[in-house]
Protein backbone atom coordinates (compact mmCIF):
# COMPACT_ATOMS: atom_id res chain seq x y z
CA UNK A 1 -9.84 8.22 22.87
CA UNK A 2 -9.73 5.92 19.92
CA UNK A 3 -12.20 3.18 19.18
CA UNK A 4 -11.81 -0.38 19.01
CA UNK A 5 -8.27 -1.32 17.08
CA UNK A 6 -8.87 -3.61 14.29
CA UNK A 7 -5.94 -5.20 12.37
CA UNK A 8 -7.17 -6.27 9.16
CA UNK A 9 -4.74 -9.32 7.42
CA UNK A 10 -5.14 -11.07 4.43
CA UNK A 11 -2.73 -13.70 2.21
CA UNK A 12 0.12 -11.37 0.85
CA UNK A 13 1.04 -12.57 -2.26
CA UNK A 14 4.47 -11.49 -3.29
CA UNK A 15 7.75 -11.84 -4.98
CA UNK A 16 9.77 -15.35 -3.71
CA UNK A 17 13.59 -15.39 -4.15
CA UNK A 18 13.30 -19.49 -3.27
CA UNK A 19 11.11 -22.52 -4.25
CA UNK A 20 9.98 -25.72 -3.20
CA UNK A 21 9.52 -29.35 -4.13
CA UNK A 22 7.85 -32.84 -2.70
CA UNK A 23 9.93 -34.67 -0.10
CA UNK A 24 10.65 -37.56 0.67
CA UNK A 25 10.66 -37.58 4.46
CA UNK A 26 9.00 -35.86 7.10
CA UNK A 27 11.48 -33.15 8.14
CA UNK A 28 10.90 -30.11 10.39
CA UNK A 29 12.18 -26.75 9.21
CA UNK A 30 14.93 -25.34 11.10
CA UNK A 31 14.21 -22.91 13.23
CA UNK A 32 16.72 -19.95 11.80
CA UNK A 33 17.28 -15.96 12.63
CA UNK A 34 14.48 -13.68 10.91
CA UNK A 35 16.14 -12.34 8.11
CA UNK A 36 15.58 -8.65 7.60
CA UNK A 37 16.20 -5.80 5.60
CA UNK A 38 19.47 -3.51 5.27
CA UNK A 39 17.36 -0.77 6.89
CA UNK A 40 16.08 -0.58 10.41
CA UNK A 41 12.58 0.92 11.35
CA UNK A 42 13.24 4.29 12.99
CA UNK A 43 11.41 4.35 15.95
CA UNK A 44 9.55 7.56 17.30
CA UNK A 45 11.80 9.61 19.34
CA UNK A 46 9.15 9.27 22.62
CA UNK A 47 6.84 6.25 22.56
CA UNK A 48 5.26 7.36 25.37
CA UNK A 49 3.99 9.64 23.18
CA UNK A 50 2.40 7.23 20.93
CA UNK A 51 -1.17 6.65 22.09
CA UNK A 52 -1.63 3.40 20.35
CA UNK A 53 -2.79 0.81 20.97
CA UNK A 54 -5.34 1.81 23.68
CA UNK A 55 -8.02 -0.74 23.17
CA UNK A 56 -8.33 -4.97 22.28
CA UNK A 57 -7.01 -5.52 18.73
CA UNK A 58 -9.53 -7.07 16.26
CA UNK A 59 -7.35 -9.12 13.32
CA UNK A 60 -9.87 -9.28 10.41
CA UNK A 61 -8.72 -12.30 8.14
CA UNK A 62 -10.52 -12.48 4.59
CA UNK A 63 -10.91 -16.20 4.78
CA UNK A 64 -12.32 -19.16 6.33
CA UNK A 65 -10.51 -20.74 8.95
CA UNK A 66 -8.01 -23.02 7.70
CA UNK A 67 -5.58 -22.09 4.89
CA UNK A 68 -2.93 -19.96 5.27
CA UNK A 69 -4.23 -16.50 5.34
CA UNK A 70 -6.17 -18.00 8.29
CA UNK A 71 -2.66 -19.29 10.27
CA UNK A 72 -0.95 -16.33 9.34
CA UNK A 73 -3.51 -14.21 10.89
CA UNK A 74 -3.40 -16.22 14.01
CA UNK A 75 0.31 -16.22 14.21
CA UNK A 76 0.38 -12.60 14.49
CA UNK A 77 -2.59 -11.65 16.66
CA UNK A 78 -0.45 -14.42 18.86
CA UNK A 79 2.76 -13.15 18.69
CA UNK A 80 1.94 -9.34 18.36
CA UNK A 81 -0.05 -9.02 21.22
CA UNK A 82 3.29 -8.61 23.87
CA UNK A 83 4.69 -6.30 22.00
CA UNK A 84 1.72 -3.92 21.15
CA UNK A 85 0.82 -4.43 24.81
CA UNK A 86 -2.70 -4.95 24.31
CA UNK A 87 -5.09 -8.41 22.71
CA UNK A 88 -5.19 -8.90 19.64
CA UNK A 89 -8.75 -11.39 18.57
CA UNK A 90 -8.68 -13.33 15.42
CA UNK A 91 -11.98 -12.90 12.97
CA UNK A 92 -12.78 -14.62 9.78
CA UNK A 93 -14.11 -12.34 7.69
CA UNK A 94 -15.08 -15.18 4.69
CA UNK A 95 -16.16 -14.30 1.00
CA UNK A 96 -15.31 -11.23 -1.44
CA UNK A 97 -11.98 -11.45 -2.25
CA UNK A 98 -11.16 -9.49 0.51
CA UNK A 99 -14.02 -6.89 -0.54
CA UNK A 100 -15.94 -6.89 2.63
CA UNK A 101 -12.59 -6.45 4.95
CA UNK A 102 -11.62 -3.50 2.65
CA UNK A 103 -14.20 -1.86 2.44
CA UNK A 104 -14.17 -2.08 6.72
CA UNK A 105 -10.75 -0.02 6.22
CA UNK A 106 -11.49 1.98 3.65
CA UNK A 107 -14.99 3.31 6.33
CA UNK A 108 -12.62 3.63 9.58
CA UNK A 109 -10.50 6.90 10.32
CA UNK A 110 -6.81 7.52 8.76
CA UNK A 111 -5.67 7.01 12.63
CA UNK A 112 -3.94 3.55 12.81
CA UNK A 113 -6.91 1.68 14.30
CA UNK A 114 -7.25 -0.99 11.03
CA UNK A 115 -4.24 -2.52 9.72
CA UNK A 116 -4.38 -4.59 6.51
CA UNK A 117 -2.20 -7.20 4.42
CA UNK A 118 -3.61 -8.40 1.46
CA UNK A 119 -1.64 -8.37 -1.43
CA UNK A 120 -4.58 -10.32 -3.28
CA UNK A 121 -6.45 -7.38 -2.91
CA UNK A 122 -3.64 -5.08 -4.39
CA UNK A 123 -3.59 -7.64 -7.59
CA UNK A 124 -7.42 -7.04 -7.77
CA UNK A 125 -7.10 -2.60 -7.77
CA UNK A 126 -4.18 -3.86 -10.35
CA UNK A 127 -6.69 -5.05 -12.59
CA UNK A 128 -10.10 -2.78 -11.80
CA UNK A 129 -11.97 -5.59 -9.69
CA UNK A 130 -12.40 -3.01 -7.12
CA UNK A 131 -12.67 0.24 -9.01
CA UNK A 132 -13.87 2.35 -6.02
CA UNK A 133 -10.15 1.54 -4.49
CA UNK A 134 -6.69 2.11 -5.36
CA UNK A 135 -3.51 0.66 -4.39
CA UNK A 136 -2.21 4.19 -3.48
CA UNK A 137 -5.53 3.86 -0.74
CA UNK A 138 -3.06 1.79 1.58
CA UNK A 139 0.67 2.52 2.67
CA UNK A 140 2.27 -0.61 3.82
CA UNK A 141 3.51 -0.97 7.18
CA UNK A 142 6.21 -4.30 7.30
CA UNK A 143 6.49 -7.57 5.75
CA UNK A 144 6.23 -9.80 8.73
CA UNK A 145 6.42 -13.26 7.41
CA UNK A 146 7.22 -15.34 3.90
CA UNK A 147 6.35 -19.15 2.67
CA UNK A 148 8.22 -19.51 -0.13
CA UNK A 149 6.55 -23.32 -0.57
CA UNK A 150 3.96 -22.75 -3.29
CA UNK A 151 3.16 -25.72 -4.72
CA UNK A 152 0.71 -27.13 -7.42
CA UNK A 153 -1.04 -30.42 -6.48
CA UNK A 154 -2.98 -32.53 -8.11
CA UNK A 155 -5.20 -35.97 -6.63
CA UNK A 156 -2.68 -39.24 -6.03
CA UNK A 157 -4.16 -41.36 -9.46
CA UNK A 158 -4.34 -38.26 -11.42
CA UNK A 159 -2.21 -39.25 -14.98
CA UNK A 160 0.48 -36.82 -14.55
CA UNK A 161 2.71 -36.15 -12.12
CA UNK A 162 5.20 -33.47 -12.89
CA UNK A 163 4.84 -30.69 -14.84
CA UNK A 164 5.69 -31.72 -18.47
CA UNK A 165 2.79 -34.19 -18.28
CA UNK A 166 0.34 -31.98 -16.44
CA UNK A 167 1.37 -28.99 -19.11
CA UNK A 168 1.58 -32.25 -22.13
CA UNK A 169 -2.24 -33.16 -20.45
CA UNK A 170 -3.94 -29.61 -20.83
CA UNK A 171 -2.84 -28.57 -24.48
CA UNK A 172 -4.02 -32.33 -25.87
CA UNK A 173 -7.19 -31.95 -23.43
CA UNK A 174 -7.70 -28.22 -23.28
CA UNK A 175 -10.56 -27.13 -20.56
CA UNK A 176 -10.58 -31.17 -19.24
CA UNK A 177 -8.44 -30.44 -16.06
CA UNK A 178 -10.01 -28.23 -13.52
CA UNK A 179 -8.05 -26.04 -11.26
CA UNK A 180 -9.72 -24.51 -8.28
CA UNK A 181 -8.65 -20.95 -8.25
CA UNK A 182 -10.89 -17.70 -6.32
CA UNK A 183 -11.01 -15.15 -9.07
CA UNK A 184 -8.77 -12.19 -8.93
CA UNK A 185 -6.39 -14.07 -6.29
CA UNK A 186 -3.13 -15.66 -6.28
CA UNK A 187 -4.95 -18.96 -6.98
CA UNK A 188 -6.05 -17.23 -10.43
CA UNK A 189 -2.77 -16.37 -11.57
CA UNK A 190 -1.03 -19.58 -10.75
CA UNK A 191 -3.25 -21.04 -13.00
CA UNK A 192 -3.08 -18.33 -15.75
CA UNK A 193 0.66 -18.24 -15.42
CA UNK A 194 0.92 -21.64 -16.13
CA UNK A 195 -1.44 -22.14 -19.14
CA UNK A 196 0.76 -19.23 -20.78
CA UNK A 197 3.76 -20.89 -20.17
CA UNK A 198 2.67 -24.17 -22.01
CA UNK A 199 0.09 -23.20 -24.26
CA UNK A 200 -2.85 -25.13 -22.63
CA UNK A 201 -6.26 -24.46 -21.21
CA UNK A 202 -7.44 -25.36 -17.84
CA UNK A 203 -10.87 -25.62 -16.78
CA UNK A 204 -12.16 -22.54 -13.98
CA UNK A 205 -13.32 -23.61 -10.97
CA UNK A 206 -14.00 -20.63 -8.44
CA UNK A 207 -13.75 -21.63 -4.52
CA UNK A 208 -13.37 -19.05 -2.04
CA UNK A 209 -11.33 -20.41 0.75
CA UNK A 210 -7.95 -22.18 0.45
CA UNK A 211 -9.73 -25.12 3.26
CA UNK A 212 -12.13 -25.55 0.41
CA UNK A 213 -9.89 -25.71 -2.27
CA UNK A 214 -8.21 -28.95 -0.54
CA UNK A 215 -11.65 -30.44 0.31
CA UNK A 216 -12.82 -29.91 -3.29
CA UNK A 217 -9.09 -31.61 -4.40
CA UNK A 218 -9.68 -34.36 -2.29
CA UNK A 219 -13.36 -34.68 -3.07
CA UNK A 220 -12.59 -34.91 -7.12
CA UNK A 221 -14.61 -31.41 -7.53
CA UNK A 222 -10.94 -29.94 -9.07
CA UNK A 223 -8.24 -31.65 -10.31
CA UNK A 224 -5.81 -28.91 -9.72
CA UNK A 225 -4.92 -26.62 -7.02
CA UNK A 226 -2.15 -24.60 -5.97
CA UNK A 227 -1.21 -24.28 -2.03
CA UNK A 228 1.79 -24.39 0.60
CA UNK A 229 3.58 -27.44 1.32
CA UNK A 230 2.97 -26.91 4.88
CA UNK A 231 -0.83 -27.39 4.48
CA UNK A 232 -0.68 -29.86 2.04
CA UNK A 233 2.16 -31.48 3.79
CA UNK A 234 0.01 -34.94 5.90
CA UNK A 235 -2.04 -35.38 2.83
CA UNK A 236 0.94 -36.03 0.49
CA UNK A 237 2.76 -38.09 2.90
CA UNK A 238 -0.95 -40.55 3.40
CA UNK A 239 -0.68 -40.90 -0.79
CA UNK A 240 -3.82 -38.53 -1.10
CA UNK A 241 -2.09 -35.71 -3.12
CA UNK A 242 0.48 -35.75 -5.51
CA UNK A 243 2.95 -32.72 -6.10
CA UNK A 244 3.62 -31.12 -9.35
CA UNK A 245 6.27 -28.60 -8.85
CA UNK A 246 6.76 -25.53 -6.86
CA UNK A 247 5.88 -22.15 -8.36
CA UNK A 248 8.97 -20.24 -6.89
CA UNK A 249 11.97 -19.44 -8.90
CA UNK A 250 14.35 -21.23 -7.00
CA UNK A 251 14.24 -24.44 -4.86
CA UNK A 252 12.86 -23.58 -1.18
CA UNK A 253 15.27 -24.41 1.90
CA UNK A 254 11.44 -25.77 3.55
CA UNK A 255 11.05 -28.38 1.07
CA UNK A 256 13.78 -28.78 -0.80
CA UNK A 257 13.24 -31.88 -2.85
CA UNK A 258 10.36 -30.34 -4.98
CA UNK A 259 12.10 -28.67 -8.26
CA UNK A 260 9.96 -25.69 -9.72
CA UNK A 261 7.94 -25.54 -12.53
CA UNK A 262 11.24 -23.89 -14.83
CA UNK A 263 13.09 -26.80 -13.84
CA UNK A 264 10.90 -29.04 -15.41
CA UNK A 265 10.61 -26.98 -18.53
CA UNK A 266 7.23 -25.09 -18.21
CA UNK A 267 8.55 -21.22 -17.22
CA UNK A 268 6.47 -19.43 -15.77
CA UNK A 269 8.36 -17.64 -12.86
CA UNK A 270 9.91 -14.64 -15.47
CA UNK A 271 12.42 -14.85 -12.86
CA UNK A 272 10.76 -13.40 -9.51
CA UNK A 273 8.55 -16.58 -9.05
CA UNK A 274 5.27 -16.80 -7.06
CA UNK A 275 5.56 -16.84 -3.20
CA UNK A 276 3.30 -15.62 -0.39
CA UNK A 277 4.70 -12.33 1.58
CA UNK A 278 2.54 -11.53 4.87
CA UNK A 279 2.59 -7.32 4.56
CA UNK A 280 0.69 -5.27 7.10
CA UNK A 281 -0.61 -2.07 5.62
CA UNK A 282 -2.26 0.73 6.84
CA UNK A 283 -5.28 3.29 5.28
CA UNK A 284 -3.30 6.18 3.70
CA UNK A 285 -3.04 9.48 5.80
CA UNK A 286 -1.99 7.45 8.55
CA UNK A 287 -0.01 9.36 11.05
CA UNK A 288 3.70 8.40 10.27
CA UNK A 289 4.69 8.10 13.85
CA UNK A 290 1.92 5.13 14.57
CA UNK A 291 3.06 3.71 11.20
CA UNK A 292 6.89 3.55 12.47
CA UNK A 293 5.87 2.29 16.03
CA UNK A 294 3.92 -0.82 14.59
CA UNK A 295 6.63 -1.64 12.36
CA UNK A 296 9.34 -1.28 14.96
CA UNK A 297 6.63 -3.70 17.10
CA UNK A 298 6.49 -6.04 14.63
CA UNK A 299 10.33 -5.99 13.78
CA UNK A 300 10.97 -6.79 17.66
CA UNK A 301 8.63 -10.01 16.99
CA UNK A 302 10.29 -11.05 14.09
CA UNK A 303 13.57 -11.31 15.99
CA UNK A 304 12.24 -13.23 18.78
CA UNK A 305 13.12 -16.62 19.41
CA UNK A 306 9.58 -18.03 20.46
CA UNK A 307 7.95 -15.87 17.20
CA UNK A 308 10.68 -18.26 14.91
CA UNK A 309 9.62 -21.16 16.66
CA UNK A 310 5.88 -20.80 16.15
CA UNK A 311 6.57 -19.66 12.28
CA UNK A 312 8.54 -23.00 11.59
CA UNK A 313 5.47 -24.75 13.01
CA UNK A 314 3.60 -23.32 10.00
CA UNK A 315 6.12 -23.63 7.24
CA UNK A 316 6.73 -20.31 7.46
CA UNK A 317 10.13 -18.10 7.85
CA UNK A 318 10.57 -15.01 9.37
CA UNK A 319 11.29 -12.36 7.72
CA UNK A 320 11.20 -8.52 8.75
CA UNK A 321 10.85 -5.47 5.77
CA UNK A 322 10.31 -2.05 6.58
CA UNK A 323 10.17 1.67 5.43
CA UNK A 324 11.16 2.06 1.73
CA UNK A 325 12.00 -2.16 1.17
CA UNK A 326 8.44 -2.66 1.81
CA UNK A 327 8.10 -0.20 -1.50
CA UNK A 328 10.48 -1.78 -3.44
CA UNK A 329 9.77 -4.80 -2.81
CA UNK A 330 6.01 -4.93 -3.58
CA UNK A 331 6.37 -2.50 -6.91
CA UNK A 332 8.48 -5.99 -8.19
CA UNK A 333 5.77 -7.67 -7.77
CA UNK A 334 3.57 -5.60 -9.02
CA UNK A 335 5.58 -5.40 -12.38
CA UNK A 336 5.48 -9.45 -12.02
CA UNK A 337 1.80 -9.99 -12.11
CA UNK A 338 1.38 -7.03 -14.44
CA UNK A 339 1.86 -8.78 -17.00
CA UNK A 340 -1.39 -11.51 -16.46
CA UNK A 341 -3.38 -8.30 -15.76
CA UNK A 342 -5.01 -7.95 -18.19
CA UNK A 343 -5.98 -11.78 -19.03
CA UNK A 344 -7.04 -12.36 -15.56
CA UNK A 345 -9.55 -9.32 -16.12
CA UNK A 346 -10.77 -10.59 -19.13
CA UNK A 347 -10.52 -14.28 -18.16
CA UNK A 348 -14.22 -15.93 -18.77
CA UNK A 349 -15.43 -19.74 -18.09
């Protein structure tokens, strides 16, 4: 028999084909069909003879509640459960980067029981954080969501309020204007991207959880941070927050009135943008039969009606990859952020 299932999720930061902008209006997202890859999951030729799940499912999220590694999490230990057939429970698993979940994965058995999406973690084995790890450790399972609404934000009487005067700001006022970042994360390399793209210097500020970056925003701690529309969505519209630009390549469908940061002349998306991709992997040596039935599982959620309903909720889409996609699709991203590896590595304070 196996022992407790644990599903271990994270924020998946990957490659956005759209981007996203400040609106005007409150307007709820569409609720549209999942889009999905050109390949379908093969499922194994007798389920029955899958013995997985056979206990509760434990979703480990690297993150405080709040934020979107937190609803993401959630969403799927919702939404999952009815098609795995068993419960799926929610944990916070705070602090480390993501270390402390890992390491959870990297103790348990090859055998299925501990999924994991963190493509934060996969930047950090990109760039030695986490030496005792590789990338190769984990084989990835399905994409199972995307927010393509990364935004920066910045306090409502900050004194700039698009890019070309936040970008203007930093290279006459180099290490003035904080950003809150949590080192080694997506955070980090929106802010590195962005000083390479103009030339200027922000001040660190390292925060662990995205619900503290936004408190820290809103307190005056930062004056910078980079998040999703969605969360940052009521304090924009109450005149807290003001938006920047989005960090996608292109315009998101979600929000479509916020241009990106190449729009406004400060390119920094070399074309494949920054966007968040929810990926569930799984510890290498994984039986390939378990990894094929999850995926199929989680491609029969993605197509479900009530699973787009609850994503638009979050200002998410759905969106199904599987198989070989997954691979292609993360080694582009990879090859994106490879090129702040080595700065974010060296980066100091």
């Amino acid at each position: 028999m196996k022992k407790l299932i644990t599903l271990v999720l994270a924020l998946a930061m990957v490659v956005s084909l759209v981007a996203c902008s400040a609106p005007a209006e409150d307007k709820t997202p569409e609720t549209k069909p999942a889009e999905t890859a050109t390949t379908v999951t093969p499922a194994p030729e007798d389920e029955a003879d899958i013995d997985y799940p056979n206990g509760p499912v434990t979703v480990l999220m690297p993150a405080k509640p709040g934020g979107d590694v937190d609803s993401s999490g959630r969403l799927l230990a919702k939404d999952l459960e009815s098609f795995l057939g068993e419960t799926l429970v929610p944990t916070n698993v705070p602090d480390g980067s993501g270390a402390i979940a890992i390491k959870q994965l990297m103790d348990a058995d090859a055998d299925g029981s501990i999924l994991y999406n963190n493509f934060s973690w996969a930047m950090n084995c990109a760039i030695n954080k986490f030496p005792e790890y590789k990338f190769e450790d984990l084989v990835p399972v399905a994409v199972y969501a995307k927010n393509d609404t990364q935004i920066l934000c910045v306090a409502a009487d900050a004194p700039y309020s698009n890019a070309k005067e936040l970008a203007d700001y930093i290279v006459a006022n180099p290490g003035e204007v904080s950003f809150a970042i949590t080192l080694g994360s997506p955070s980090h390399y929106h802010c590195v991207a962005f000083e390479q793209a103009c030339g200027g210097k922000f001040k660190r500020v390292d925060i662990s959880s995205g619900s503290d970056k936004t408190i820290s925003l809103l307190s005056g701690e930062c004056n910078v941070l980079s998040s999703t529309y969605g969360i940052m969505k009521d304090y924009i519209e109450a005149g807290k927050v003001k938006v920047i630009g989005s960090l996608a390549a292109e315009r998101s469908a979600l929000c479509p009135d916020i241009p990106t940061m190449d729009e406004q002349g400060v390119e920094m998306s070399g074309g494949v943008g920054f966007g968040v991709h929810y990926v569930v992997f799984v510890k290498a040596g994984t039986d390939q039969a378990i990894i094929d039935y999850v995926a199929g599982k989680i491609e029969q959620m993605v197509t479900d009606t009530s699973y787009a309903e609850d994503c638009a909720n979050l200002g998410f889409a759905p969106y199904f990859l599987g198989g070989d996609d997954v691979v292609e699709f993360e080694n582009a991203y990879m090859d994106f952020v490879g090129s702040f590896a080595e700065i974010i590595m060296n980066d100091t304070y």
